[in-house]
N, C-alpha and C. Protein backbone atom coordinates (compact mmCIF):
# COMPACT_ATOMS: atom_id res chain seq x y z
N UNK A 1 0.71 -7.31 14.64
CA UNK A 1 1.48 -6.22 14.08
C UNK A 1 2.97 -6.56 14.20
N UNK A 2 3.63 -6.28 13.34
CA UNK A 2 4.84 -6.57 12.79
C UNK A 2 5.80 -5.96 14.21
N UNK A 3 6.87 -5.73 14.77
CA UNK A 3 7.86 -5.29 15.64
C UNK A 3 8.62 -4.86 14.97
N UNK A 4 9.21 -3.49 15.31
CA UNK A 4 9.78 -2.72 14.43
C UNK A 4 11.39 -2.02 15.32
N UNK A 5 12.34 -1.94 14.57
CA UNK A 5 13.29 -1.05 15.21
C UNK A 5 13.53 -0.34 14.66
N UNK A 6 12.59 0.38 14.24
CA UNK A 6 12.68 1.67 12.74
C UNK A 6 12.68 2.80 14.32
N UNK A 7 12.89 3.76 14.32
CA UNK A 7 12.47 4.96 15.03
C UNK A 7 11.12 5.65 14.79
N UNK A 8 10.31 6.32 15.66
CA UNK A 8 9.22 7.17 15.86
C UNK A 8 9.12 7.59 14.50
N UNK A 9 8.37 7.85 13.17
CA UNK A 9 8.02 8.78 12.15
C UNK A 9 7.86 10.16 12.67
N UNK A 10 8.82 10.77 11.70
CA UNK A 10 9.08 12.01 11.37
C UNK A 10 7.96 12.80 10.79
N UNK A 11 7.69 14.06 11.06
CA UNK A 11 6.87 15.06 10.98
C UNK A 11 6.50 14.35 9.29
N UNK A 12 7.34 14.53 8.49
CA UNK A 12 7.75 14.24 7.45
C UNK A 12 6.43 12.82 6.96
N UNK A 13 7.21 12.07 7.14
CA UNK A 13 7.07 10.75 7.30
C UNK A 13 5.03 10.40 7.71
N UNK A 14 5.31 11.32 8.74
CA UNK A 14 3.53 10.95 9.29
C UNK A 14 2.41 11.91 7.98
N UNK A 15 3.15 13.11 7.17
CA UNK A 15 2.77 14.03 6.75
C UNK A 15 2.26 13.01 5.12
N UNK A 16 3.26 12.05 5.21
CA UNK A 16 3.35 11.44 3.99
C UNK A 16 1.96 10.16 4.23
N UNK A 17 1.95 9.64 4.99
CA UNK A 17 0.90 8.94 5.24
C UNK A 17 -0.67 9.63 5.14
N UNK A 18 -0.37 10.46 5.47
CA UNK A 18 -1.67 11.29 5.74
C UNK A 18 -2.24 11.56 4.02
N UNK A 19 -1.53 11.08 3.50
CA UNK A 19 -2.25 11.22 1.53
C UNK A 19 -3.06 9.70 1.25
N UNK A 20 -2.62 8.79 2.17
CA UNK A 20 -2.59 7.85 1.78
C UNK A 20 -4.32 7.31 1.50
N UNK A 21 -5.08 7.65 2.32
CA UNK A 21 -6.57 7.75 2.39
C UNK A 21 -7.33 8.41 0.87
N UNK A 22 -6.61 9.21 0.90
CA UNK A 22 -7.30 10.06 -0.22
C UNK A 22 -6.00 8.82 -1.83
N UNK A 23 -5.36 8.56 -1.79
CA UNK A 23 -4.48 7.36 -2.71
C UNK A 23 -5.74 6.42 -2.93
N UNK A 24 -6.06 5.61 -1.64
CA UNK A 24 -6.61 4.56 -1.68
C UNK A 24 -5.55 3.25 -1.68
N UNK A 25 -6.06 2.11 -1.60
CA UNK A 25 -5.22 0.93 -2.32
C UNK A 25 -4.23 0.94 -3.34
N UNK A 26 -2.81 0.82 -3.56
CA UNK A 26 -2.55 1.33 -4.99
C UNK A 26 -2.92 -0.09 -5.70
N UNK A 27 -2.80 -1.51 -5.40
CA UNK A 27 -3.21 -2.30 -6.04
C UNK A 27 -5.14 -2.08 -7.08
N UNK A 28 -5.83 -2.01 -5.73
CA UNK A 28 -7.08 -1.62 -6.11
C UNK A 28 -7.12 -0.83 -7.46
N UNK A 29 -6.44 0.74 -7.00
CA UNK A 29 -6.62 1.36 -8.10
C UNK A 29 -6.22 1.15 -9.54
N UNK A 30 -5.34 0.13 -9.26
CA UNK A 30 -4.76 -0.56 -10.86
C UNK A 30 -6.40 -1.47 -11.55
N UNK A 31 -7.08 -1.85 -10.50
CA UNK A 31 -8.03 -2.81 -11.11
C UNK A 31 -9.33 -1.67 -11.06
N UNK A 32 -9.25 -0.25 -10.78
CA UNK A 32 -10.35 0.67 -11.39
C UNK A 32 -11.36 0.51 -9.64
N UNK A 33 -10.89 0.19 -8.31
CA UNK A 33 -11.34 0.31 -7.34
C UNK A 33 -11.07 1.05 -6.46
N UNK A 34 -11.43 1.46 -5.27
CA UNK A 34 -11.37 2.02 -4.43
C UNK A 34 -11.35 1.87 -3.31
N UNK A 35 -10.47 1.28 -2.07
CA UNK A 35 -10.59 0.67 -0.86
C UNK A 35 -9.39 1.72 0.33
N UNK A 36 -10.11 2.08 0.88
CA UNK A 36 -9.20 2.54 2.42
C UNK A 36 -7.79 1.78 2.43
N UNK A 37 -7.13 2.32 2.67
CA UNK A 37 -5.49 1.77 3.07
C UNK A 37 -5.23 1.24 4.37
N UNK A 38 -4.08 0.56 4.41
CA UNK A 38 -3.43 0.59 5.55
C UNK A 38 -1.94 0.94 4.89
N UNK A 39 -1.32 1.20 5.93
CA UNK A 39 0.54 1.56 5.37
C UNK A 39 1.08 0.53 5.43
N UNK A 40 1.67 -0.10 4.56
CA UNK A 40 2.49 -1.08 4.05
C UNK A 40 3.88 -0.87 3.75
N UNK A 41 4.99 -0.98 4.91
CA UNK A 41 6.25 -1.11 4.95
C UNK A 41 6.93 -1.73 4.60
N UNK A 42 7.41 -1.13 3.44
CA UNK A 42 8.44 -2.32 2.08
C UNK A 42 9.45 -3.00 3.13
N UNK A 43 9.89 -3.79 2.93
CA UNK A 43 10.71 -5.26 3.62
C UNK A 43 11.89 -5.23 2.72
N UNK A 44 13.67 -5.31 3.26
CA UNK A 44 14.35 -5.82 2.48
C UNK A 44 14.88 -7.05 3.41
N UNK A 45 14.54 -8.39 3.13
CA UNK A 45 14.83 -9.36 3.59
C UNK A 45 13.93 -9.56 4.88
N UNK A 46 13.59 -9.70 5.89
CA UNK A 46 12.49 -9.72 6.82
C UNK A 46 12.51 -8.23 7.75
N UNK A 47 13.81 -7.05 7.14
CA UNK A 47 13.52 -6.10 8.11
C UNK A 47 12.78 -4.56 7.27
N UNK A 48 12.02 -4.10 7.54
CA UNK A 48 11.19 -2.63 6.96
C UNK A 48 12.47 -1.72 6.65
N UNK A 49 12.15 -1.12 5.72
CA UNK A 49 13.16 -0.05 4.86
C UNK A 49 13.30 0.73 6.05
N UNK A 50 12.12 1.64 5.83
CA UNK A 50 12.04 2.87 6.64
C UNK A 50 10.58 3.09 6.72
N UNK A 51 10.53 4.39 7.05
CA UNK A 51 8.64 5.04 6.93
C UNK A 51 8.59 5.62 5.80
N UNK A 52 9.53 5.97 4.81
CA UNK A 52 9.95 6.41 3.67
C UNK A 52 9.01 5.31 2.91
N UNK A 53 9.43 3.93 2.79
CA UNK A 53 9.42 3.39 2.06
C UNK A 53 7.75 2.65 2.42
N UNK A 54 6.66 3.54 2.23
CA UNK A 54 5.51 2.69 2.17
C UNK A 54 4.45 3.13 1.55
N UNK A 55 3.41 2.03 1.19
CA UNK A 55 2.70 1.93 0.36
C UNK A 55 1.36 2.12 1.02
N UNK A 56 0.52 2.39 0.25
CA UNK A 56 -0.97 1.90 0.87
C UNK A 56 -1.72 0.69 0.32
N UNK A 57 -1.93 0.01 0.86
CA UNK A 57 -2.57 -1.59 0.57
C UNK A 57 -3.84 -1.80 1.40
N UNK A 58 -4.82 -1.72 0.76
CA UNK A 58 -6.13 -2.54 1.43
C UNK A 58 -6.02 -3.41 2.50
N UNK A 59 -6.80 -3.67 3.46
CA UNK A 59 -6.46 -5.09 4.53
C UNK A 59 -6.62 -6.72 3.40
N UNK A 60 -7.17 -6.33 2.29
CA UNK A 60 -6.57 -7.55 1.47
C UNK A 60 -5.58 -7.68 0.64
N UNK A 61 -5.09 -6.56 0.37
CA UNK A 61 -3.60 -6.92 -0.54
C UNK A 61 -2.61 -6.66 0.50
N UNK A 62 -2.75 -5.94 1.34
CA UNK A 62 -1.93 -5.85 2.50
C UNK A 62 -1.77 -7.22 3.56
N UNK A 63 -3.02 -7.59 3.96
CA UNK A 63 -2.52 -8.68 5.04
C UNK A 63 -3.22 -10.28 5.15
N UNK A 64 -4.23 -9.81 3.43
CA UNK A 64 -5.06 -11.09 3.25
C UNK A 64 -5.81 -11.62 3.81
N UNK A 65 -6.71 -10.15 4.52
CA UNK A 65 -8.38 -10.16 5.07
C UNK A 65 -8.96 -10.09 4.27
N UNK A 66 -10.02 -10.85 3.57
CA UNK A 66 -10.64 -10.53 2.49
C UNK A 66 -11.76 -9.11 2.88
N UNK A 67 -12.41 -8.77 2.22
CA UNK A 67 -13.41 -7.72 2.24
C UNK A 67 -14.86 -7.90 2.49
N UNK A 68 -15.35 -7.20 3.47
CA UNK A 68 -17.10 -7.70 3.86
C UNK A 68 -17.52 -9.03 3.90
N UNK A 69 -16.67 -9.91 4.57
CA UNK A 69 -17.05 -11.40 4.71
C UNK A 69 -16.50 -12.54 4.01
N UNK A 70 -16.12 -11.59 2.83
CA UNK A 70 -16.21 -12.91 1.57
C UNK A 70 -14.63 -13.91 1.93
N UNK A 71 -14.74 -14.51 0.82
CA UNK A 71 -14.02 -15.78 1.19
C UNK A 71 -13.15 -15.37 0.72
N UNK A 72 -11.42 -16.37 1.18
CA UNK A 72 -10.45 -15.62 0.33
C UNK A 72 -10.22 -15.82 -1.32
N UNK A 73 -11.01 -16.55 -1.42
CA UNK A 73 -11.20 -17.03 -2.84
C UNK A 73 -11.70 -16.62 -3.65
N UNK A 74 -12.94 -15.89 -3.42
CA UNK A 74 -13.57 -15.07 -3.83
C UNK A 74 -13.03 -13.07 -3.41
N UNK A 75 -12.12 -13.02 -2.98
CA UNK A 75 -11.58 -11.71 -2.78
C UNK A 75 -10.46 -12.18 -4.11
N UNK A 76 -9.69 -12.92 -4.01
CA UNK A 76 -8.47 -13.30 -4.92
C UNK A 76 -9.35 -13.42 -6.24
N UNK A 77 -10.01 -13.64 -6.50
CA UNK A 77 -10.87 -13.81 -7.85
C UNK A 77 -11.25 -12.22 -8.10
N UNK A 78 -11.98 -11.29 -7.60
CA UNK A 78 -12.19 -9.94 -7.35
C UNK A 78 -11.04 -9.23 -7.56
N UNK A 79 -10.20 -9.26 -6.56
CA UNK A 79 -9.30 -8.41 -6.50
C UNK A 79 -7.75 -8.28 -6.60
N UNK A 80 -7.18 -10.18 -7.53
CA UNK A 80 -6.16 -10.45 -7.65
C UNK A 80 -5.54 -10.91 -6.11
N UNK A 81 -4.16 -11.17 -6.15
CA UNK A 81 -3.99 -12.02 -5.22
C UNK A 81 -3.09 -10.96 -3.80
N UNK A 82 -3.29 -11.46 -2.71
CA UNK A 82 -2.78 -10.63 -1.45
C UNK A 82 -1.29 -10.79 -1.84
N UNK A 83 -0.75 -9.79 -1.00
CA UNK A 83 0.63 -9.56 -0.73
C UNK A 83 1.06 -10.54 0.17
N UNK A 84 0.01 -10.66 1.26
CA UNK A 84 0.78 -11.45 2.56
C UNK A 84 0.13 -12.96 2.21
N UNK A 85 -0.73 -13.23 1.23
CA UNK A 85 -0.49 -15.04 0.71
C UNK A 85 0.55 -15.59 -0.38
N UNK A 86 0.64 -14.33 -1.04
CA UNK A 86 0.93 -14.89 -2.39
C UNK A 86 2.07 -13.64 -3.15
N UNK A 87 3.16 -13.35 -2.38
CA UNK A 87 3.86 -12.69 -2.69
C UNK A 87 4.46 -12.38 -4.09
N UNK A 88 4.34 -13.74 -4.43
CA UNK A 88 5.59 -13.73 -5.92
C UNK A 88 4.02 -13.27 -6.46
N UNK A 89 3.03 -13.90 -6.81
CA UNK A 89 1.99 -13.52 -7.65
C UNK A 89 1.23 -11.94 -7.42
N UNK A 90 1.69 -11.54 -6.13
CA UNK A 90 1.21 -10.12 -6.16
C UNK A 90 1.95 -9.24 -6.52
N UNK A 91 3.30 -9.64 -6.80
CA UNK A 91 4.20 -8.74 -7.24
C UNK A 91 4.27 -8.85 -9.10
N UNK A 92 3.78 -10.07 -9.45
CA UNK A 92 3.85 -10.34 -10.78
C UNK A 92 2.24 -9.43 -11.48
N UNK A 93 1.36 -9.34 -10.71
CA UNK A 93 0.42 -8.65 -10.97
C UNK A 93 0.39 -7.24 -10.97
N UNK A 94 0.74 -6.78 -9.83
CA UNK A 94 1.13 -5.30 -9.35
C UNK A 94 2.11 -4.63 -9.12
N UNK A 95 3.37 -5.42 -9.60
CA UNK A 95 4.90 -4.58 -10.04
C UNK A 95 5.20 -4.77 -8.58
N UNK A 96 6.32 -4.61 -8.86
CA UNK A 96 7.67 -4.85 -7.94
C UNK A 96 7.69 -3.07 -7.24
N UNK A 97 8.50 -3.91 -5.77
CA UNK A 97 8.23 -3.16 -4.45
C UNK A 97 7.99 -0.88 -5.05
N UNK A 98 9.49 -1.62 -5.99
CA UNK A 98 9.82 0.00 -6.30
C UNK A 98 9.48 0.68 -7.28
N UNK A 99 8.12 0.04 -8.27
CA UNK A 99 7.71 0.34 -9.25
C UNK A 99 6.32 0.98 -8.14
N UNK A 100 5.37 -0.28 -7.40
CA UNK A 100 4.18 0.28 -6.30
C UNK A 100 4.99 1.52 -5.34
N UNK A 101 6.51 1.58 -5.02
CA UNK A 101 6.46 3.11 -4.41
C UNK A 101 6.60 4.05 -5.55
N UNK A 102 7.38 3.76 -6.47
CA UNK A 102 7.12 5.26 -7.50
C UNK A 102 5.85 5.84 -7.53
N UNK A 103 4.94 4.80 -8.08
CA UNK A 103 3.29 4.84 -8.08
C UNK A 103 3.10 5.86 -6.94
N UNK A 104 3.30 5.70 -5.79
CA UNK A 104 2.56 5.78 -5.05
C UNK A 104 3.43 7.69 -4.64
N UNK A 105 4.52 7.55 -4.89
CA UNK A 105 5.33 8.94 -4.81
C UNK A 105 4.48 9.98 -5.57
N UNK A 106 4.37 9.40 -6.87
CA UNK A 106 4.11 10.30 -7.91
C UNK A 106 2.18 10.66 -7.26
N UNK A 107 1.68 10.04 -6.79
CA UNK A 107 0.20 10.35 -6.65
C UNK A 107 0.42 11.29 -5.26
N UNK A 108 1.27 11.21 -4.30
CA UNK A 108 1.58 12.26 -3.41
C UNK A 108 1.96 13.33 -3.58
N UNK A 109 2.50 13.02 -5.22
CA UNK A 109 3.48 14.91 -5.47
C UNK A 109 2.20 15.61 -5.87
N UNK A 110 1.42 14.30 -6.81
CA UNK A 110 0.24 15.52 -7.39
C UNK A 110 -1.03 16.50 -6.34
N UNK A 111 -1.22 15.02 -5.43
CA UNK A 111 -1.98 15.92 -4.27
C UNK A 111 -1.20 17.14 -3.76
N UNK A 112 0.01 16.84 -3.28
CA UNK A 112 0.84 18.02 -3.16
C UNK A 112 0.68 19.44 -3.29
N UNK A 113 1.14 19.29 -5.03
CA UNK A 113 0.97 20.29 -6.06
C UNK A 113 -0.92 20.52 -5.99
N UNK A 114 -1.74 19.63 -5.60
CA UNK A 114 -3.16 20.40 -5.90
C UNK A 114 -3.45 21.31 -4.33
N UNK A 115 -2.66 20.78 -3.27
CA UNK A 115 -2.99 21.42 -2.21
C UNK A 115 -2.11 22.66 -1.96
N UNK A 116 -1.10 23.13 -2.50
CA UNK A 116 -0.04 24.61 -2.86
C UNK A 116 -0.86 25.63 -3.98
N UNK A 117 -1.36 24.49 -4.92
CA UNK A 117 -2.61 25.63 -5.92
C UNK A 117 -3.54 26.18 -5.01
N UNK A 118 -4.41 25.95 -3.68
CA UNK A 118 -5.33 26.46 -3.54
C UNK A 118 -4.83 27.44 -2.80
């Protein structure tokens, strides 16, 4: 795990993660799948934005564990290429840092808005 000098997440911040399960992968969901997250802390240069700034990424587009055994070759064939092997190509596949957080903003406002309707 990465070392961080970000501060403790904010009520806020932890409130925002907590969608992220029900998101899924945002890579995944571009390819019509469905995989559990982990939080993925956008990077400017080797240090994390904030807690603001994260994504949800599978343990294979996130840290380039492939899925149920398989090889990484066969996950990269499946599921396009990891974040943490193949940066330039996962960003050329799945948009750039601030296009995957818009994505990922806009699917939090809607849960949002569906959890104030009930």
């Amino acid at each position: 795990m990465m070392s961080s000098s970000l501060k403790a997440p904010t009520k806020a911040e932890r409130e925002r993660w907590s969608y992220f399960p029900t998101i899924g992968c945002i890579a995944c969901r571009r390819l019509g799948h469905f995989s559990l997250p982990q939080t993925h802390h956008q990077l400017s240069g080797s240090r994390r934005i904030g807690h603001a700034a994260t994504v949800p990424l599978c343990p294979w587009h996130h840290v380039g564990e492939p899925p149920n055994g398989s090889t990484e070759r066969h996950a990269a064939i499946l599921f396009g290429p990891s974040l943490a092997k193949q940066s330039k190509r996962f960003r050329d596949v799945f948009g750039s840092d601030e296009a995957m957080l818009a994505e990922t903003n806009r699917h939090i406002e809607a849960l949002r808005s569906q959890r104030v309707g009930r």
